[in-house]
Protein backbone atom coordinates (compact mmCIF):
# COMPACT_ATOMS: atom_id res chain seq x y z
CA UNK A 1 -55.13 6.39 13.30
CA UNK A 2 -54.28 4.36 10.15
CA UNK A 3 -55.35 0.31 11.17
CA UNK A 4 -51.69 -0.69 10.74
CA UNK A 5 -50.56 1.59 13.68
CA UNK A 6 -53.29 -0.36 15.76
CA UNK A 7 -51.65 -3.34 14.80
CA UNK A 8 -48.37 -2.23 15.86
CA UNK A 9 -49.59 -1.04 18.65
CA UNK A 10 -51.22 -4.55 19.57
CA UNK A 11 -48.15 -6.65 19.13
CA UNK A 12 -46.16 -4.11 20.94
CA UNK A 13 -48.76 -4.36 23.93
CA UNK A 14 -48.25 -8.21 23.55
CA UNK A 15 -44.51 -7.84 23.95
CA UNK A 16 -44.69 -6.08 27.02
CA UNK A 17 -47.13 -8.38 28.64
CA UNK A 18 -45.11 -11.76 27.34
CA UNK A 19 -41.55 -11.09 26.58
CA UNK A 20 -40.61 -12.57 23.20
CA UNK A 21 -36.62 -12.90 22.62
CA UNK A 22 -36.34 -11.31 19.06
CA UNK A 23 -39.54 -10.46 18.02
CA UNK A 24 -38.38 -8.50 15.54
CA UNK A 25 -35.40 -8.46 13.21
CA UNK A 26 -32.10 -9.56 15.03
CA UNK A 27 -31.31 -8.33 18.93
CA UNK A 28 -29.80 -5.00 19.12
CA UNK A 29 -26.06 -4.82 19.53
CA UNK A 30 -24.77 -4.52 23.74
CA UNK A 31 -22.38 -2.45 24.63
CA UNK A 32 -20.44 -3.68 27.08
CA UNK A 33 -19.02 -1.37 29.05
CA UNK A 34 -17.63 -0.77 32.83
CA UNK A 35 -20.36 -1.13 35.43
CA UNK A 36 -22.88 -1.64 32.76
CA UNK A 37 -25.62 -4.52 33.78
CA UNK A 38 -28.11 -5.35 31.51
CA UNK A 39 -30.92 -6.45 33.91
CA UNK A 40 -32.22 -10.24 32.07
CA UNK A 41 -35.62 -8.80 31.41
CA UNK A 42 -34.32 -6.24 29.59
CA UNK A 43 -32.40 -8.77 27.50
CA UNK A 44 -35.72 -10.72 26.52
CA UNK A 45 -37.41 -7.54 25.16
CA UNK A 46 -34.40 -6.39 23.28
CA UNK A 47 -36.59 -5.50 19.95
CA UNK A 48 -34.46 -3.44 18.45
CA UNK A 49 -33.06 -4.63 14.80
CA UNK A 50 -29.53 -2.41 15.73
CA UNK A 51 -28.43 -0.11 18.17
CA UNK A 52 -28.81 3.93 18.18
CA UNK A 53 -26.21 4.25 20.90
CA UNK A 54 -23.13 5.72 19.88
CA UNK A 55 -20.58 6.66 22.36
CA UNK A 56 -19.11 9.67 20.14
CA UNK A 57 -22.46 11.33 20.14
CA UNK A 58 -23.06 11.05 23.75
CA UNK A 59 -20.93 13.64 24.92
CA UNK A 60 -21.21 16.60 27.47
CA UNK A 61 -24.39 14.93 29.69
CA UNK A 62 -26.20 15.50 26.13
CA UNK A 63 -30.24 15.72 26.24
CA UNK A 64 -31.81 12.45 25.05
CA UNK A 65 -34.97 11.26 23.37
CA UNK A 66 -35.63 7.63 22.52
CA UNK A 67 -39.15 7.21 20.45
CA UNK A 68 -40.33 3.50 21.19
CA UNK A 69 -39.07 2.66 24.72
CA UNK A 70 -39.10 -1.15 24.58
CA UNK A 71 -37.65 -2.94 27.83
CA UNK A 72 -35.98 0.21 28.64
CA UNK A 73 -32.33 -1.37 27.45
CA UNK A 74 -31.57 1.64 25.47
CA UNK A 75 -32.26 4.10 27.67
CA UNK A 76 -30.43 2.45 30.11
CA UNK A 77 -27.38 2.71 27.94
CA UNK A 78 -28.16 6.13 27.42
CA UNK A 79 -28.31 7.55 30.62
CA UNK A 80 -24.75 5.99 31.44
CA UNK A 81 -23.43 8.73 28.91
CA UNK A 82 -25.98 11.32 30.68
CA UNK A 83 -26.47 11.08 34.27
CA UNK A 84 -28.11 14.05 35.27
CA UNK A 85 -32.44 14.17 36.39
CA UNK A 86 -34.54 13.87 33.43
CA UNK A 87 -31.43 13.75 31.05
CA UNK A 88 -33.10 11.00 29.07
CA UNK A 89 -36.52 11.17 27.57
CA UNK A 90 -38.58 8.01 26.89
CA UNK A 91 -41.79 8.21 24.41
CA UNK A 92 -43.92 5.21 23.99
CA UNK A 93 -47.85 4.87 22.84
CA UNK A 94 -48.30 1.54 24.72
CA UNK A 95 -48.86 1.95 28.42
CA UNK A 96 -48.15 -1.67 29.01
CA UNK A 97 -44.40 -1.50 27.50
CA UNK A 98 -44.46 1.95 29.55
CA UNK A 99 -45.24 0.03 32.90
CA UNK A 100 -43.28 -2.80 32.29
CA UNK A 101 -40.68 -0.37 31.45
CA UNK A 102 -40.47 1.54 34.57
CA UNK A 103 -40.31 -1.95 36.41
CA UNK A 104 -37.00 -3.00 34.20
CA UNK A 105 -35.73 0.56 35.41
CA UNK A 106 -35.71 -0.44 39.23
CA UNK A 107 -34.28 -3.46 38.73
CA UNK A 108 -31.40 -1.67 36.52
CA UNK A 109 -30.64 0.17 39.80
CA UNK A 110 -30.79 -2.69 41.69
CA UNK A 111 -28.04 -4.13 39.12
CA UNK A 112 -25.81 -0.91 38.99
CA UNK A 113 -24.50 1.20 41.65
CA UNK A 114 -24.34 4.13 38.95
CA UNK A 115 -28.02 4.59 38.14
CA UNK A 116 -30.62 6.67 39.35
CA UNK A 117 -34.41 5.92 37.47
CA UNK A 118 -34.79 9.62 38.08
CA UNK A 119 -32.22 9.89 34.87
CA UNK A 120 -35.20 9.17 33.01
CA UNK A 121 -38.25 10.50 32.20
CA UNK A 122 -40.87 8.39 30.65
CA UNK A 123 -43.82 9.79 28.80
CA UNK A 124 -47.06 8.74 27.01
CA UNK A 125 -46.90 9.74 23.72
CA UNK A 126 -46.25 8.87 19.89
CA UNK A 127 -43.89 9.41 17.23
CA UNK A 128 -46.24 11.84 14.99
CA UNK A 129 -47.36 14.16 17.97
CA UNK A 130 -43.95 14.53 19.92
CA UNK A 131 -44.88 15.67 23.77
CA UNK A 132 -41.04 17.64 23.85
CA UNK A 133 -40.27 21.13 23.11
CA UNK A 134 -38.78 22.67 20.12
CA UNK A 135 -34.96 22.54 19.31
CA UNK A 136 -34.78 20.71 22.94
CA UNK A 137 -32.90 17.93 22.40
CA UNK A 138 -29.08 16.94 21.45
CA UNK A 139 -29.61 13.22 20.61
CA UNK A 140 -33.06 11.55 19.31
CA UNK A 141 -32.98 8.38 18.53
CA UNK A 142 -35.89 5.52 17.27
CA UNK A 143 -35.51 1.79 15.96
CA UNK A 144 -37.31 0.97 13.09
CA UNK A 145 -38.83 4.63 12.56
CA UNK A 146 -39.33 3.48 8.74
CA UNK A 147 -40.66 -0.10 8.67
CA UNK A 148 -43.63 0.66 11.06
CA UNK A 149 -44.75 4.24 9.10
CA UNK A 150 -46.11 4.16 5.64
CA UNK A 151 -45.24 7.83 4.06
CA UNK A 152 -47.41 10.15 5.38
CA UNK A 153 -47.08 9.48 8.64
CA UNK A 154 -43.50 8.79 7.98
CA UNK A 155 -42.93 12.34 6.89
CA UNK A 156 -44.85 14.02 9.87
CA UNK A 157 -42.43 11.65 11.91
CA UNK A 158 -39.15 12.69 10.54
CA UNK A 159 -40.27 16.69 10.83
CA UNK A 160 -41.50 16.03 14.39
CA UNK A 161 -37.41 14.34 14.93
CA UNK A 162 -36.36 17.47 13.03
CA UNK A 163 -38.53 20.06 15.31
CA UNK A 164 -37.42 19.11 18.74
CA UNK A 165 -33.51 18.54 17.42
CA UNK A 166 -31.24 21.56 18.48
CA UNK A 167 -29.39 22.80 15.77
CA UNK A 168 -26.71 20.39 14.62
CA UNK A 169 -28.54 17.72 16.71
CA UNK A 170 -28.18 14.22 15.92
CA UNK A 171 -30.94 11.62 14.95
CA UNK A 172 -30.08 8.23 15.36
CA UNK A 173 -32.17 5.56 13.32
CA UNK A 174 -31.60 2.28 12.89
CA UNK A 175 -33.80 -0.02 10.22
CA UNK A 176 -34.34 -2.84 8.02
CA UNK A 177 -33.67 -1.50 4.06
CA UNK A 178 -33.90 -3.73 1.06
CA UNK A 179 -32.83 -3.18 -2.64
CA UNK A 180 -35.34 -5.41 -4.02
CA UNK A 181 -38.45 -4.29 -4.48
CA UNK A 182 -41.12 -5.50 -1.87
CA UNK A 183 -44.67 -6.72 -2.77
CA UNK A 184 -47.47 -4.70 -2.67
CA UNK A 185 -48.92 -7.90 -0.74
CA UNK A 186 -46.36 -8.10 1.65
CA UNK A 187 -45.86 -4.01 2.20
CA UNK A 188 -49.58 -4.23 3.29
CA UNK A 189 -49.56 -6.89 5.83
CA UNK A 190 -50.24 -4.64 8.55
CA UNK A 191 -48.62 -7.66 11.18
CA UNK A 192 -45.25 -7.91 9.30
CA UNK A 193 -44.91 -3.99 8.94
CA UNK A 194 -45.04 -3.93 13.03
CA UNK A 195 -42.63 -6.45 13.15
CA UNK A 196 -40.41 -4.16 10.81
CA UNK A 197 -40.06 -6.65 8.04
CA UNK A 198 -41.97 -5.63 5.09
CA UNK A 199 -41.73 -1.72 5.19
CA UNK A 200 -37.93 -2.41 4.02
CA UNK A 201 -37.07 0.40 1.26
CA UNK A 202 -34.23 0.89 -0.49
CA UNK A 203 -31.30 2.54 1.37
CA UNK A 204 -31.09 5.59 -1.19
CA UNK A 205 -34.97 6.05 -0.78
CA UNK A 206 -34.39 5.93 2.93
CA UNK A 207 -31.60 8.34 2.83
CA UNK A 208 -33.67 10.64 0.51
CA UNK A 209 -36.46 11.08 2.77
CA UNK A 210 -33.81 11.78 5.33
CA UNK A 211 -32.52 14.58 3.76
CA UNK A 212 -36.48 16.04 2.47
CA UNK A 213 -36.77 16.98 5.78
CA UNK A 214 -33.59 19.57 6.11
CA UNK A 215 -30.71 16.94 7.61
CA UNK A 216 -27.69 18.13 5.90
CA UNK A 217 -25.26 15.49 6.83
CA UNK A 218 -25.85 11.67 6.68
CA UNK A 219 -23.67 9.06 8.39
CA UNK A 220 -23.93 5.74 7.24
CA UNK A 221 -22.57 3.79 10.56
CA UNK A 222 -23.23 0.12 9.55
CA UNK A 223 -25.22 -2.48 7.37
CA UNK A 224 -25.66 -5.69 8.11
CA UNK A 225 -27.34 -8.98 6.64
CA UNK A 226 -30.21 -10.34 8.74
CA UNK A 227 -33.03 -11.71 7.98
CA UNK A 228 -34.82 -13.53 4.51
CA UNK A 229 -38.19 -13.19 3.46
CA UNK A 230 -38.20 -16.60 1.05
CA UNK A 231 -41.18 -18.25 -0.61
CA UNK A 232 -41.92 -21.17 1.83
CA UNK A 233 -42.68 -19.18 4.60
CA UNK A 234 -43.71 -15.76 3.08
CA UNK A 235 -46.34 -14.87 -0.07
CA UNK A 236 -42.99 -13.79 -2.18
CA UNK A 237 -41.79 -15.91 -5.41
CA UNK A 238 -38.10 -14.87 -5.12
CA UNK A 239 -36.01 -14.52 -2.09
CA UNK A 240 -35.53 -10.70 -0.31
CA UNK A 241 -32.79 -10.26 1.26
CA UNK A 242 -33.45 -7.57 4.60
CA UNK A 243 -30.24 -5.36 5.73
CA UNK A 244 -30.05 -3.43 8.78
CA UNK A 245 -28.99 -0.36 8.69
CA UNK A 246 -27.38 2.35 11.44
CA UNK A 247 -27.51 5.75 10.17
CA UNK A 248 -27.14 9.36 11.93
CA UNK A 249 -28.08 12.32 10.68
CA UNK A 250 -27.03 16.09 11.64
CA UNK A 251 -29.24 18.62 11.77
CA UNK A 252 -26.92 20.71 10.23
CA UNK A 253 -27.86 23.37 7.15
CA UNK A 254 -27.78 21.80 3.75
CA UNK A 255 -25.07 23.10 1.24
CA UNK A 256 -26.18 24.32 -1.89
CA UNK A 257 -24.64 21.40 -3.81
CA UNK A 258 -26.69 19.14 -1.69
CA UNK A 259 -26.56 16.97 1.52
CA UNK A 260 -23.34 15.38 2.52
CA UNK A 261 -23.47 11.53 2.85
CA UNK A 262 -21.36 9.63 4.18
CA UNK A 263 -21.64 5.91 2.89
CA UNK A 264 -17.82 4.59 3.75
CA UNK A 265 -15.84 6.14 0.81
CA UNK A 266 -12.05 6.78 1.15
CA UNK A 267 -9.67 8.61 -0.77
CA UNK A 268 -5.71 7.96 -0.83
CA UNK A 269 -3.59 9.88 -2.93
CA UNK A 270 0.14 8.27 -3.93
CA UNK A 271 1.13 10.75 -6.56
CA UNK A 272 4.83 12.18 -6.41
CA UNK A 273 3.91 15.60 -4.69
CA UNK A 274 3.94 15.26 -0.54
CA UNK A 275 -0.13 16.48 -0.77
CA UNK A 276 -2.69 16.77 -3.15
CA UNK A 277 -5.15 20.34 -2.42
CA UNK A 278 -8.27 20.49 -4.78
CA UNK A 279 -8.53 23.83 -4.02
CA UNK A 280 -12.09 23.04 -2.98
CA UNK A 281 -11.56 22.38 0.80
CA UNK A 282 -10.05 19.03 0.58
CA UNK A 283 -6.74 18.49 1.28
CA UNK A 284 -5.09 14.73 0.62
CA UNK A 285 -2.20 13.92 2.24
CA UNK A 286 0.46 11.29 0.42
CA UNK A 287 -0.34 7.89 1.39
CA UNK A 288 -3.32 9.12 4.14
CA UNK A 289 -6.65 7.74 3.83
CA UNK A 290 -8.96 9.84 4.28
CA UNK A 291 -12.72 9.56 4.55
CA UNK A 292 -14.84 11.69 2.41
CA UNK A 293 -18.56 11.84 1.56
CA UNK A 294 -20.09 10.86 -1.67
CA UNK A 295 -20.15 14.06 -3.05
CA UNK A 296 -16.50 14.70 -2.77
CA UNK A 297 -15.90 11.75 -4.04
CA UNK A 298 -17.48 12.33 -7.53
CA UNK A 299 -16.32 15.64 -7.77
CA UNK A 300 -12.36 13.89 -6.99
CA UNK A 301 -13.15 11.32 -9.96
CA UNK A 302 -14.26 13.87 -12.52
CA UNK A 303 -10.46 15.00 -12.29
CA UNK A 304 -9.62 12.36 -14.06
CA UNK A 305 -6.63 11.83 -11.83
CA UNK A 306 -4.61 8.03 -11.76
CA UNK A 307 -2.78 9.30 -8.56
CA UNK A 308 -5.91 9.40 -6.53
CA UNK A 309 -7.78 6.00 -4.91
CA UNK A 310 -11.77 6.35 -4.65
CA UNK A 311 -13.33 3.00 -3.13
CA UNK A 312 -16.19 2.23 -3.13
CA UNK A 313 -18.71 2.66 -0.49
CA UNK A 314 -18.18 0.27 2.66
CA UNK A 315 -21.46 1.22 4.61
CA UNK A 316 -19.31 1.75 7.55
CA UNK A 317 -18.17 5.27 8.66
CA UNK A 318 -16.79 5.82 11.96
CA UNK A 319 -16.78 10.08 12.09
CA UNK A 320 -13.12 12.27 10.56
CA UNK A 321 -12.76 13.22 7.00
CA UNK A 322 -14.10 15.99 4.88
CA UNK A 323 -16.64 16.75 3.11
């Protein structure tokens, strides 16, 4: 084991033993919804730097795995989506945050009529040596999967995701990306990469190493400002600005023209005709926006048409289209 994932592994063991509001990035996002109480403890050890629950993946008592277990608010929100024994699978190589974690789980039920610990199953394990069988699972899911790995590892983690994933499975990620380029200095400081600040890549890099792995189709959900990494307080000479990012991706096959990614891109066509048919699968009705991936998108502006709207990409994109 590489001395970095010691380190993470200490100030994780830290944060179970004394809770630290934000330790790192921003809190993850709460969903509020009906009979849904976030026990307080939870709240403190909210770690996450987004949130990898999405209602519209969560359906039909899906099979869950969360990588990284935390306070346990994730899997809570979870197993409201899948209520059945075992439904929800949480990995974590700290048995502190493990223990501490089973205790936030009673006092969930204590806090909702709804919830049964037995929903979840909590294991000992890590990210690069998954304990869960192949092609098991509907929904995996891991904050900051890229910050905390340097390559390697980060490969063997995104094929382990990719092993246990059922065949158009869904991995949810959510991580800190940065266009400008981090130093070498800063990448290597083994206590800022656990607190998923200075393993930031750029988001095409992340999306590439996505897609290296076999994902077919990417889903760029949302990207957020939140956090600096400025001179007075950090060995930089420039400002870096840190996004978050919310990204699924489908275990589906790749085309032979390449992954389909979906970074927010819409097409409207306003031409005199009542539709506009590329004859390629893509279909655009007058005055209909419709969302379409990248690569549709530069295949519809090589037409060279001045009847047809392309934006650009919003980083936001909420499922429907084409691709």
């Amino acid at each position: 084991m590489g001395n970095y994932l010691v380190t993470v592994k200490d100030v994780y063991k830290q944060a179970a033993v004394n809770p630290e509001k934000g330790l790192c990035c921003t809190t993850t996002p709460i969903w509020q919804l009906p009979e849904l109480i976030i026990p307080k403890k939870m709240l403190e050890m909210n770690y996450g730097c987004g949130s990898t629950v999405n209602p519209r993946d969560l359906v039909n008592n899906p099979k869950i795995l969360y990588v990284g277990v935390g306070g346990g608010m994730e899997l809570l929100q979870f197993s409201y989506f899948s209520r059945n024994k075992n439904s929800v699978i949480g990995i974590d190589p700290v048995e502190e945050m493990l223990a501490v974690c089973e205790e936030n789980l009673v006092s969930a039920e204590q806090e909702n009529k709804w919830f049964n610990p037995e929903f979840i199953d909590l294991k000992y394990g890590d990210a690069l040596n998954l304990p869960v069988e192949d092609e098991s699972i509907d929904v995996a899911a891991q904050n900051c999967l890229f910050n905390i790995f340097h390559d390697n590892e980060l490969e063997i983690a995104l094929n382990e995701m990719y092993r246990v994933l059922k065949p158009h499975g869904r991995l949810s990620l959510s991580d800190p990306v940065s266009e400008s380029p981090m130093p070498e200095n800063l990448k290597n400081d083994e206590t800022l990469r656990a607190l998923c600040l200075s393993g930031a890549i750029p988001l095409q890099d992340y999306i590439n190493r996505i897609t290296s792995v076999g994902f077919g189709t990417i889903e760029i959900r949302a990207k957020r400002p939140y956090r600096i990494l400025d001179p007075l307080n950090y060995e930089t000479n420039k400002n870096i600005l840190i996004e978050s990012v919310e990204i699924c991706a489908i275990k589906d096959p790749i085309p032979k023209d390449g992954p389909c990614v979906f970074t927010g891109k819409t097409a409207i066509y306003f031409g005199k005709e009542d539709s506009f048919d590329d004859k390629d699968g893509h279909l655009l009705i007058k005055n209909q926006p419709l969302s379409i991936c990248d690569k549709t998108a530069g295949a519809i502006k090589k037409l060279g048409r001045n009847d047809i709207f392309i934006s650009e990409s919003t980083y936001f994109y909420d499922g429907g289209g084409c691709c």
